[in-house]
Structures are given as C-alpha cells and as structure tokens.
PDB file of N, CA and C in Angstrom:
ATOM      1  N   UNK A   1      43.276 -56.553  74.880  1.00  0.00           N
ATOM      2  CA  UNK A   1      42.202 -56.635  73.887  1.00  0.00           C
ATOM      3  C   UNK A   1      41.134 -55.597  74.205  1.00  0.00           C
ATOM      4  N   UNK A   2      40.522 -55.630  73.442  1.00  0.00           N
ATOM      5  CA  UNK A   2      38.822 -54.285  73.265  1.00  0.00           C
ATOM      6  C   UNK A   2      38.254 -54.694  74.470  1.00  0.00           C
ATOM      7  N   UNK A   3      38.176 -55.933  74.851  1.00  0.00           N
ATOM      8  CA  UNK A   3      36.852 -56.814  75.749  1.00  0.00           C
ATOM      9  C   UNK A   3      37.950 -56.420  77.156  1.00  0.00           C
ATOM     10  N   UNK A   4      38.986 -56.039  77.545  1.00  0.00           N
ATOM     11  CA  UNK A   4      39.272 -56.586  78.911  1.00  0.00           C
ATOM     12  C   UNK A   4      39.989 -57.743  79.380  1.00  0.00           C
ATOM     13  N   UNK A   5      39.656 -59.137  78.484  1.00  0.00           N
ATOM     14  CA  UNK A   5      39.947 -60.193  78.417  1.00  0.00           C
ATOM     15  C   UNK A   5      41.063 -60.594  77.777  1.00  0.00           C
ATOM     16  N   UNK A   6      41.936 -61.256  78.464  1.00  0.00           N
ATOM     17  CA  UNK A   6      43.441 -61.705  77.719  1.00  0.00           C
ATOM     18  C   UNK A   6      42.922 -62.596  76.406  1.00  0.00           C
ATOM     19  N   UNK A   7      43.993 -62.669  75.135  1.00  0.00           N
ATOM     20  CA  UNK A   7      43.973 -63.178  74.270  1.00  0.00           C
ATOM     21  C   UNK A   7      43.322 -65.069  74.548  1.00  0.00           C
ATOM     22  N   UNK A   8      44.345 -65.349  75.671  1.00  0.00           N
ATOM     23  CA  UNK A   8      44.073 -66.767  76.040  1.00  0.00           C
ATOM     24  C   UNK A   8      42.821 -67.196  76.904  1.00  0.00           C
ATOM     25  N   UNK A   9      42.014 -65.948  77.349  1.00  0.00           N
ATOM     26  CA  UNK A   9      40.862 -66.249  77.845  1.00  0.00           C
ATOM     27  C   UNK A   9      39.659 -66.073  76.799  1.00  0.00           C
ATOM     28  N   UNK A  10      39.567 -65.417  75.817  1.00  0.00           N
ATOM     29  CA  UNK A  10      39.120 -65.399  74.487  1.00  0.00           C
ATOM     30  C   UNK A  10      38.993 -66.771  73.554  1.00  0.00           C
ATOM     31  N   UNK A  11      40.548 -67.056  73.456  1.00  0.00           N
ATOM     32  CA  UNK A  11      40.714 -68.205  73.101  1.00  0.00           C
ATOM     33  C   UNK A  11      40.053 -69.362  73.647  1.00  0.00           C
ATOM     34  N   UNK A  12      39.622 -69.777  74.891  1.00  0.00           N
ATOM     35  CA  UNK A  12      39.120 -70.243  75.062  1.00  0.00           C
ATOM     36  C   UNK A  12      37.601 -70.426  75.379  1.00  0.00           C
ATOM     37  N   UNK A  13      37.517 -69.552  75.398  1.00  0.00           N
ATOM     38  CA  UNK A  13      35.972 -69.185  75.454  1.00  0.00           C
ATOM     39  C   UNK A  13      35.282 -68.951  74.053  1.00  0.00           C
ATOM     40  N   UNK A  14      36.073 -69.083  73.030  1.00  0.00           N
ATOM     41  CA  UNK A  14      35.571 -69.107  71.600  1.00  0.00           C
ATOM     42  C   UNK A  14      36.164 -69.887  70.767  1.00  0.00           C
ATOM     43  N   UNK A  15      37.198 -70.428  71.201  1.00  0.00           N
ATOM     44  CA  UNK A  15      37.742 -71.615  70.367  1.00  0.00           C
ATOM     45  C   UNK A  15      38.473 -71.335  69.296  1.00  0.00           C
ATOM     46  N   UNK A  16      39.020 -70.114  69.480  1.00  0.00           N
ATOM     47  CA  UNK A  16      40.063 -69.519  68.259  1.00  0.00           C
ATOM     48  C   UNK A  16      41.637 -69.809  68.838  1.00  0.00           C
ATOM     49  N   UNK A  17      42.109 -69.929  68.368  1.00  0.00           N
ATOM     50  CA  UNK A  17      43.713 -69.419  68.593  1.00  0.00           C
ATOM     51  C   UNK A  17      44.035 -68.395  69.285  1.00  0.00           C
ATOM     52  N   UNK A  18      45.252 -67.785  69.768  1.00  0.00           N
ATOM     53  CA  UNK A  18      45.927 -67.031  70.204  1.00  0.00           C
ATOM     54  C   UNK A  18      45.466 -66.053  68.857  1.00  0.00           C
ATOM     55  N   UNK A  19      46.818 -67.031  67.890  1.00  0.00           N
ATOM     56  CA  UNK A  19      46.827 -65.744  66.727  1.00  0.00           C
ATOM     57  C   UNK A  19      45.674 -65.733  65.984  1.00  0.00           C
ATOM     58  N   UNK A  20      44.507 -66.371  65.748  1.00  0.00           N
ATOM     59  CA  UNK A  20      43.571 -65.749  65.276  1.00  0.00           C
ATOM     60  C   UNK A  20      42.383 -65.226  66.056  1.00  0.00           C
ATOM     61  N   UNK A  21      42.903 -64.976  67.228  1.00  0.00           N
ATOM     62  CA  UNK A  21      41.962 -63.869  68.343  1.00  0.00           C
ATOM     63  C   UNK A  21      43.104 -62.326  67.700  1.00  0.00           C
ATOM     64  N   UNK A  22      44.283 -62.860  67.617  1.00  0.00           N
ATOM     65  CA  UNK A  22      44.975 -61.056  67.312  1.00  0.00           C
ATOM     66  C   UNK A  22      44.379 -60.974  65.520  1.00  0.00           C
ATOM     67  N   UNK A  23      44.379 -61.324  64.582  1.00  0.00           N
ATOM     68  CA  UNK A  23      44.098 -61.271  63.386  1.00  0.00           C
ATOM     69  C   UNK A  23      42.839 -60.230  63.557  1.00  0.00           C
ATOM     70  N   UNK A  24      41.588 -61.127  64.383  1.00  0.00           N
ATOM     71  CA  UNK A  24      40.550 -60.709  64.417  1.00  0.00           C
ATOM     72  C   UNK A  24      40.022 -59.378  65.451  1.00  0.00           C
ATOM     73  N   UNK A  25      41.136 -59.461  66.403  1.00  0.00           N
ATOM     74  CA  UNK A  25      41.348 -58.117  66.949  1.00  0.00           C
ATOM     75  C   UNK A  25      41.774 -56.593  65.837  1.00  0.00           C
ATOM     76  N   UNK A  26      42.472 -56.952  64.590  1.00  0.00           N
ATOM     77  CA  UNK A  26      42.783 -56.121  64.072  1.00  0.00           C
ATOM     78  C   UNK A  26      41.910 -55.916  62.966  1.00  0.00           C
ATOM     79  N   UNK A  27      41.055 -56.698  62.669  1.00  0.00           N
ATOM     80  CA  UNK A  27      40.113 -56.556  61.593  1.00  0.00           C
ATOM     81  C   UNK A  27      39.075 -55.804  62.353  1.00  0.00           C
ATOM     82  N   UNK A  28      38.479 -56.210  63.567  1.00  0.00           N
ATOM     83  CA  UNK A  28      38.127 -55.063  64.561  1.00  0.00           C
ATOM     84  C   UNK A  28      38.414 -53.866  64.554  1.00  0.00           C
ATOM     85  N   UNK A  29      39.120 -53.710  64.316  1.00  0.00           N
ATOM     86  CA  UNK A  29      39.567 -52.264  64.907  1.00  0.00           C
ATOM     87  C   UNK A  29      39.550 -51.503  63.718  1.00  0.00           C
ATOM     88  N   UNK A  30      39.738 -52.177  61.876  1.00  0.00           N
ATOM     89  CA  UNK A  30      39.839 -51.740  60.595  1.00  0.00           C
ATOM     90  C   UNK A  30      38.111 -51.151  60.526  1.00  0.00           C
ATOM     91  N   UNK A  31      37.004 -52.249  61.299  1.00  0.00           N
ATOM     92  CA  UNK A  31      35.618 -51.822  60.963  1.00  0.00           C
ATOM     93  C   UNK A  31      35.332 -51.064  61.842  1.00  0.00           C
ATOM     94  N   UNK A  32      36.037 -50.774  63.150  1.00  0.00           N
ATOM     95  CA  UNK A  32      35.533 -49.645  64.091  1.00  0.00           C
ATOM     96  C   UNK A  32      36.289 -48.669  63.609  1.00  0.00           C
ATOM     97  N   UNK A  33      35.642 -47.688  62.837  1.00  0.00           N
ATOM     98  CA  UNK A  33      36.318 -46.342  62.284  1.00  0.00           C
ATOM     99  C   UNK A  33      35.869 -45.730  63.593  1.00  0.00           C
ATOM    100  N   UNK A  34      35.129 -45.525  64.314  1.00  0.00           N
ATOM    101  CA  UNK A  34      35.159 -44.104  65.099  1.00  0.00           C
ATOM    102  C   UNK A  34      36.054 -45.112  66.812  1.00  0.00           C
ATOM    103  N   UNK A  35      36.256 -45.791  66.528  1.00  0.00           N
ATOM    104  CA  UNK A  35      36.979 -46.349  67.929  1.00  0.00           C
ATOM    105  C   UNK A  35      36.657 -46.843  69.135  1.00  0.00           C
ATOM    106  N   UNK A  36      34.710 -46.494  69.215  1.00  0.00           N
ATOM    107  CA  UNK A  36      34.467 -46.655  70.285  1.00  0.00           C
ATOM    108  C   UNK A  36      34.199 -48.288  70.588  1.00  0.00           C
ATOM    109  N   UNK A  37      34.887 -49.034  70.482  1.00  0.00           N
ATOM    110  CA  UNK A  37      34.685 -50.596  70.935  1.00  0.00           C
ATOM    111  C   UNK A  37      33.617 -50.971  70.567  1.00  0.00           C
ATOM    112  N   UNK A  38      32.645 -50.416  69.486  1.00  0.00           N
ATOM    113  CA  UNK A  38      31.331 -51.182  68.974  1.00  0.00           C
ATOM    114  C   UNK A  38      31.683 -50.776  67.302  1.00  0.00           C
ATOM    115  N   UNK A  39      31.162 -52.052  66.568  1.00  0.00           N
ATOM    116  CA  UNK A  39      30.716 -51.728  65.478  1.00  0.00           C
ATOM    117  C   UNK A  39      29.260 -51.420  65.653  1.00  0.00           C
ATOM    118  N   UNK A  40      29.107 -50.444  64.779  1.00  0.00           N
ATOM    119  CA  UNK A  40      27.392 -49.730  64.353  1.00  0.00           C
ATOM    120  C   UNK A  40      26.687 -50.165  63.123  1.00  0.00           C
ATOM    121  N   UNK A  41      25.574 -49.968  63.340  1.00  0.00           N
ATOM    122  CA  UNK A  41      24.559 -50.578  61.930  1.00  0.00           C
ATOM    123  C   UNK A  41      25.784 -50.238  60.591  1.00  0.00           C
ATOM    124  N   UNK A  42      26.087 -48.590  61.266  1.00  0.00           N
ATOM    125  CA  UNK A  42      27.032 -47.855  59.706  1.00  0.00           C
ATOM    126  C   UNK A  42      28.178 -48.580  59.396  1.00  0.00           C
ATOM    127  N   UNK A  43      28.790 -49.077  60.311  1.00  0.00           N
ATOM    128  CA  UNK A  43      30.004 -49.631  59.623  1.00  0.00           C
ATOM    129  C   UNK A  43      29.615 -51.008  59.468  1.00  0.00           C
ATOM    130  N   UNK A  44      29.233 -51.896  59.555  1.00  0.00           N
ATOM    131  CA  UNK A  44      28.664 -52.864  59.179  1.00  0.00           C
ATOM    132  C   UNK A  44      28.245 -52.569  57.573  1.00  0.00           C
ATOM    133  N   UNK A  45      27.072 -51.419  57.454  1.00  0.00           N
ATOM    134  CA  UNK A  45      26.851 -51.285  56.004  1.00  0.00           C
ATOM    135  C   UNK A  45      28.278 -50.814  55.263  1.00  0.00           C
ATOM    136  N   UNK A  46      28.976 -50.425  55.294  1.00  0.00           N
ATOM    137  CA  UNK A  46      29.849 -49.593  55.216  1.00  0.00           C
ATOM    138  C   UNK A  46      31.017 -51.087  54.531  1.00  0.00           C
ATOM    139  N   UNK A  47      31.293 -51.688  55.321  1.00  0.00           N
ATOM    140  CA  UNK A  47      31.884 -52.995  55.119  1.00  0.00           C
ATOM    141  C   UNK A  47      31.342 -54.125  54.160  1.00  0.00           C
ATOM    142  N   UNK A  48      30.279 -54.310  54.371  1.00  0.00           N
ATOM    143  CA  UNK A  48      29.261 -54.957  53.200  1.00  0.00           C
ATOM    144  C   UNK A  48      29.376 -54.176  51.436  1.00  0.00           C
ATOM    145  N   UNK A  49      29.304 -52.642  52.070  1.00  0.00           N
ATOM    146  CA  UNK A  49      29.330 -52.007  50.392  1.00  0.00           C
ATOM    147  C   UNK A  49      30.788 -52.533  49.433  1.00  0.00           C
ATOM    148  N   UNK A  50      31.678 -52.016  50.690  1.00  0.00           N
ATOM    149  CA  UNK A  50      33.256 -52.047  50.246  1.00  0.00           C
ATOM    150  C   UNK A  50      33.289 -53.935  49.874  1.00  0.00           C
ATOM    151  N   UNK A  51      32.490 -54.897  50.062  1.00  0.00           N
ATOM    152  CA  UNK A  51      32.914 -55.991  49.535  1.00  0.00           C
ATOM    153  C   UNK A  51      31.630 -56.393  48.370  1.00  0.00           C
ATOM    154  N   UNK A  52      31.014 -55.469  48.067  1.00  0.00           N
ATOM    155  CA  UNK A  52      30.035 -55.187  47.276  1.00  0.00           C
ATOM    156  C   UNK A  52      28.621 -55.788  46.948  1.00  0.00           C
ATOM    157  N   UNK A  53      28.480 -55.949  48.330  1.00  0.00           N
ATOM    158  CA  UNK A  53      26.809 -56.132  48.802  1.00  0.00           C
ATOM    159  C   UNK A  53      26.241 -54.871  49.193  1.00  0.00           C
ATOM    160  N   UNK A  54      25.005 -55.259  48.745  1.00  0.00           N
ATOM    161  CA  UNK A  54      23.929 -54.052  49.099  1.00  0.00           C
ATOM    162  C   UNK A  54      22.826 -54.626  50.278  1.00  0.00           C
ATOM    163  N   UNK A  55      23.027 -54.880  51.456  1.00  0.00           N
ATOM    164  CA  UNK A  55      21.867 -55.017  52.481  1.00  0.00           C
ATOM    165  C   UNK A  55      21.240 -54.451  53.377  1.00  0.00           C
ATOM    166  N   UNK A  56      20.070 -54.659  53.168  1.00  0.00           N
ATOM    167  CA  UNK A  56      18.939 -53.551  53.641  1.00  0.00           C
ATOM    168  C   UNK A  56      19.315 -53.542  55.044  1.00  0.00           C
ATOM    169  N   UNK A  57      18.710 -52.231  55.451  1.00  0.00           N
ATOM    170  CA  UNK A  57      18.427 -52.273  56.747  1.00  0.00           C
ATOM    171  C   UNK A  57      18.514 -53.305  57.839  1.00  0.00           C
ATOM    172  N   UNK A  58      16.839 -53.673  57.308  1.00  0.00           N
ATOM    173  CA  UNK A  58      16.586 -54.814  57.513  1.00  0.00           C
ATOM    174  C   UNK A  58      17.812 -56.530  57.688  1.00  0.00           C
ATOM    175  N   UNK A  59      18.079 -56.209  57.096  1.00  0.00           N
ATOM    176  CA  UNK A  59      19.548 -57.573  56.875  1.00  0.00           C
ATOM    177  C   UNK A  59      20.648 -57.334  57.915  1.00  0.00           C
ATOM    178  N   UNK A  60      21.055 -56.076  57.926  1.00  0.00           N
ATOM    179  CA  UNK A  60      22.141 -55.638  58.809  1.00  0.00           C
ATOM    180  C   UNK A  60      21.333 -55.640  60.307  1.00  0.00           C
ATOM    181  N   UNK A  61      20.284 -55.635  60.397  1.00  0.00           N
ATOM    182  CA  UNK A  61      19.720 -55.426  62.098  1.00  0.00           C
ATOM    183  C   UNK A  61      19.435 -56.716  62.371  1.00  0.00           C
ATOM    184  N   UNK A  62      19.128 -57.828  61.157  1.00  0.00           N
ATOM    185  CA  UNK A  62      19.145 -59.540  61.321  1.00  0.00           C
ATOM    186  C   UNK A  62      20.765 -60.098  62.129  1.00  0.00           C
ATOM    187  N   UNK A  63      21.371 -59.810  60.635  1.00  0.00           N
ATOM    188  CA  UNK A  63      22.485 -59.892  61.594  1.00  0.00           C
ATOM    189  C   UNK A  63      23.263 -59.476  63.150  1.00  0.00           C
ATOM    190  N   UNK A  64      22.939 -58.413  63.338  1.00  0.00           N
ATOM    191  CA  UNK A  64      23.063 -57.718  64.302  1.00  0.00           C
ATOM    192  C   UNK A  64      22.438 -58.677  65.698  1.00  0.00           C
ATOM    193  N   UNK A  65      20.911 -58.061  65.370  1.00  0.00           N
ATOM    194  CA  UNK A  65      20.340 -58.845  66.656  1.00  0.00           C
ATOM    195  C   UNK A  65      20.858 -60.074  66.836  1.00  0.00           C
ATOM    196  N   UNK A  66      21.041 -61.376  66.341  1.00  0.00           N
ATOM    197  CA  UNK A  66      22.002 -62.637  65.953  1.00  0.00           C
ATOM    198  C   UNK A  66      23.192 -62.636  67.344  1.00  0.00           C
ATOM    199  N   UNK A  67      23.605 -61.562  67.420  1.00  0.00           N
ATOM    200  CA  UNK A  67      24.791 -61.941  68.019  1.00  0.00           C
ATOM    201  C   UNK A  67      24.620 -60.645  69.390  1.00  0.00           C
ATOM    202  N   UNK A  68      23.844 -60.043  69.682  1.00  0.00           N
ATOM    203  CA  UNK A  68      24.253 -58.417  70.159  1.00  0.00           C
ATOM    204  C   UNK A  68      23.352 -58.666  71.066  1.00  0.00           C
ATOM    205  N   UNK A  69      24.497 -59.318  72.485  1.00  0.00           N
ATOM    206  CA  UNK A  69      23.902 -59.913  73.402  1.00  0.00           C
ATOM    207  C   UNK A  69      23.917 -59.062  75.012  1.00  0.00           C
ATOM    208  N   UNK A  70      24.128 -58.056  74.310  1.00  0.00           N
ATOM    209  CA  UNK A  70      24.156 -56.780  75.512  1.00  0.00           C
ATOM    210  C   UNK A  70      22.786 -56.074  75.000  1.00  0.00           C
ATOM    211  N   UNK A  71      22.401 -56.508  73.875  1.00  0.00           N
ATOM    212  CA  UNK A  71      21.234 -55.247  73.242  1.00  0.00           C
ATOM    213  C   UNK A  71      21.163 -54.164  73.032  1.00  0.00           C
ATOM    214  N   UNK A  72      22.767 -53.440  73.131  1.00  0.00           N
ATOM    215  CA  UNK A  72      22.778 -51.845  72.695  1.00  0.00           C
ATOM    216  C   UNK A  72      22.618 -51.640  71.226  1.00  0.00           C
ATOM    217  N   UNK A  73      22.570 -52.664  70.363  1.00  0.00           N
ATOM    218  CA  UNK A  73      22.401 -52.479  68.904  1.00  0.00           C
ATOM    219  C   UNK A  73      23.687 -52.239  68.489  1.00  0.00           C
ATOM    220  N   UNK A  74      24.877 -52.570  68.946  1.00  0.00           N
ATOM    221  CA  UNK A  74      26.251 -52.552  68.184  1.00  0.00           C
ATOM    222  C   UNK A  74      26.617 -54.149  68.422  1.00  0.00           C
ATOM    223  N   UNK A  75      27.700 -54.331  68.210  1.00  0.00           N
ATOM    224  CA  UNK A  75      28.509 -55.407  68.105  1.00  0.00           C
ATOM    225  C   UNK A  75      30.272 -55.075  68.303  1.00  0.00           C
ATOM    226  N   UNK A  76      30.421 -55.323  69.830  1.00  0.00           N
ATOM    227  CA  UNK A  76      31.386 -55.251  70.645  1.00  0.00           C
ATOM    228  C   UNK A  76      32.644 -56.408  70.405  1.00  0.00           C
ATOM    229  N   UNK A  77      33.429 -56.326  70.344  1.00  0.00           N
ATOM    230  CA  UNK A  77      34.430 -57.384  70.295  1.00  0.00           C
ATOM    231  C   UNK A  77      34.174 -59.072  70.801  1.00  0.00           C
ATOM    232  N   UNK A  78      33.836 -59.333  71.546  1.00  0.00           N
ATOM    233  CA  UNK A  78      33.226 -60.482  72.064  1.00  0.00           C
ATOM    234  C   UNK A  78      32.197 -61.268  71.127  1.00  0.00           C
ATOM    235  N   UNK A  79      30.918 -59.949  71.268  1.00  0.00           N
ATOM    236  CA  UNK A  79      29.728 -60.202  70.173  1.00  0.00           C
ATOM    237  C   UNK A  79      30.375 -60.518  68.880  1.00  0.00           C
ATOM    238  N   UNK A  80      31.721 -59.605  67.875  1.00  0.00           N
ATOM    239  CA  UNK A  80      31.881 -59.906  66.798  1.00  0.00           C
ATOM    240  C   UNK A  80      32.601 -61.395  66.778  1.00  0.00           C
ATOM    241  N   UNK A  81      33.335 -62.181  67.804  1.00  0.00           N
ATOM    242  CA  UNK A  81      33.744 -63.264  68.083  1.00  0.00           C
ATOM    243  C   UNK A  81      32.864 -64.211  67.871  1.00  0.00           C
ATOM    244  N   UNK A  82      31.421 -63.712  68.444  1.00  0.00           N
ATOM    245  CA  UNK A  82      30.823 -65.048  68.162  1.00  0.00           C
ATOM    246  C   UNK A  82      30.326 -65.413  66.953  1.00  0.00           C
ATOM    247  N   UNK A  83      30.013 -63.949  65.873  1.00  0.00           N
ATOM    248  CA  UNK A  83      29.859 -64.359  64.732  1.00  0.00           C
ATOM    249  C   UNK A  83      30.889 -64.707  63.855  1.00  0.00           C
ATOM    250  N   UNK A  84      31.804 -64.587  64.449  1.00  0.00           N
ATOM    251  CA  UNK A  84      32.935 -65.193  63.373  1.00  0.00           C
ATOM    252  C   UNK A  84      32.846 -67.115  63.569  1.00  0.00           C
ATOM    253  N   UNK A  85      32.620 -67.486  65.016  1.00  0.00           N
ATOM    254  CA  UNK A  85      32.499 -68.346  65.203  1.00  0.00           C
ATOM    255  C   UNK A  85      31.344 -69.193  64.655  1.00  0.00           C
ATOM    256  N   UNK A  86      30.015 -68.791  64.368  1.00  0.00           N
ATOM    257  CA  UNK A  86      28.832 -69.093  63.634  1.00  0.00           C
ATOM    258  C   UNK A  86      29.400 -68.718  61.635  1.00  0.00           C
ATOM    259  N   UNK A  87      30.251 -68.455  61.721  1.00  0.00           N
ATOM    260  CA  UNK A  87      30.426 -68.546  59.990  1.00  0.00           C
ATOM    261  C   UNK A  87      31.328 -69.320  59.702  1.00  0.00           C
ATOM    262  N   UNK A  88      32.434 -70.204  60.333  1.00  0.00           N
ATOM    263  CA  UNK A  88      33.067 -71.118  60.782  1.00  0.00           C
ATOM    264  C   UNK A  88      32.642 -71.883  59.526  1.00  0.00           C
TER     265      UNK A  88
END
C-alpha cells in the first residue's frame, strides 16, 4: 500500500475490509494524478469539479484540515482513510 502498512493492518486500524482498503487504494491513486502519495488542495478541487461541485477554497482547506494529521496540507493515504471513514 501508499502508507507502508499491509492491507490487514489498515483494515484494522480503520475498520474497512481487506477489499475495501484495495478499492480505496485505487481510487487513491485515480485522485493522485502527479503520484506523489498526497492528494493536494488541486486534486481535491479537481475531483469535486469532475462530480460537479464548485468549492471554494475555503471548503476544500475545511475539509482538508479535518483529517491532515501530519499538517503538510495534503491528504496521504491513511489521512484519506479516515475521511472515508467519517462519511460512513
């Protein structure tokens, strides 16, 4: 996985499945266009447009801060785990 962490240590530490830690590994990897193991403010907006929301700045750095528990201002595989887990 992106994180280091086996599927089954994921799994448990977030309460997903096997197969929906790989699902969500690959939807990962669809919003990280440049590859580097973070989503960015841009692809975040970028993803929002393509499902045809418009959110400000402002909205995308709400969300962001929410989960972006390293504080580099991206959202790393782990971090995007937990918001999948808070929309549950």
């Amino acid at each position: 996985t992106t994180t280091g962490k086996s599927r089954r240590e994921l799994s448990e530490v977030h309460g997903f499945s096997e197969e929906q830690i790989a699902v969500f590994e690959e939807s990962f990897s669809l919003l990280d266009k440049d590859g580097d193991g973070n989503i960015s403010n841009y692809e975040i907006r970028s993803l929002m447009h393509s499902l045809g929301y418009s959110p400000s700045e402002e909205d995308i750095s709400t969300v962001i801060s929410k989960v972006d528990t390293d504080g580099n201002g991206s959202v790393d595989f782990d971090e995007f785990l937990t918001m999948m887990r808070c929309r549950r």
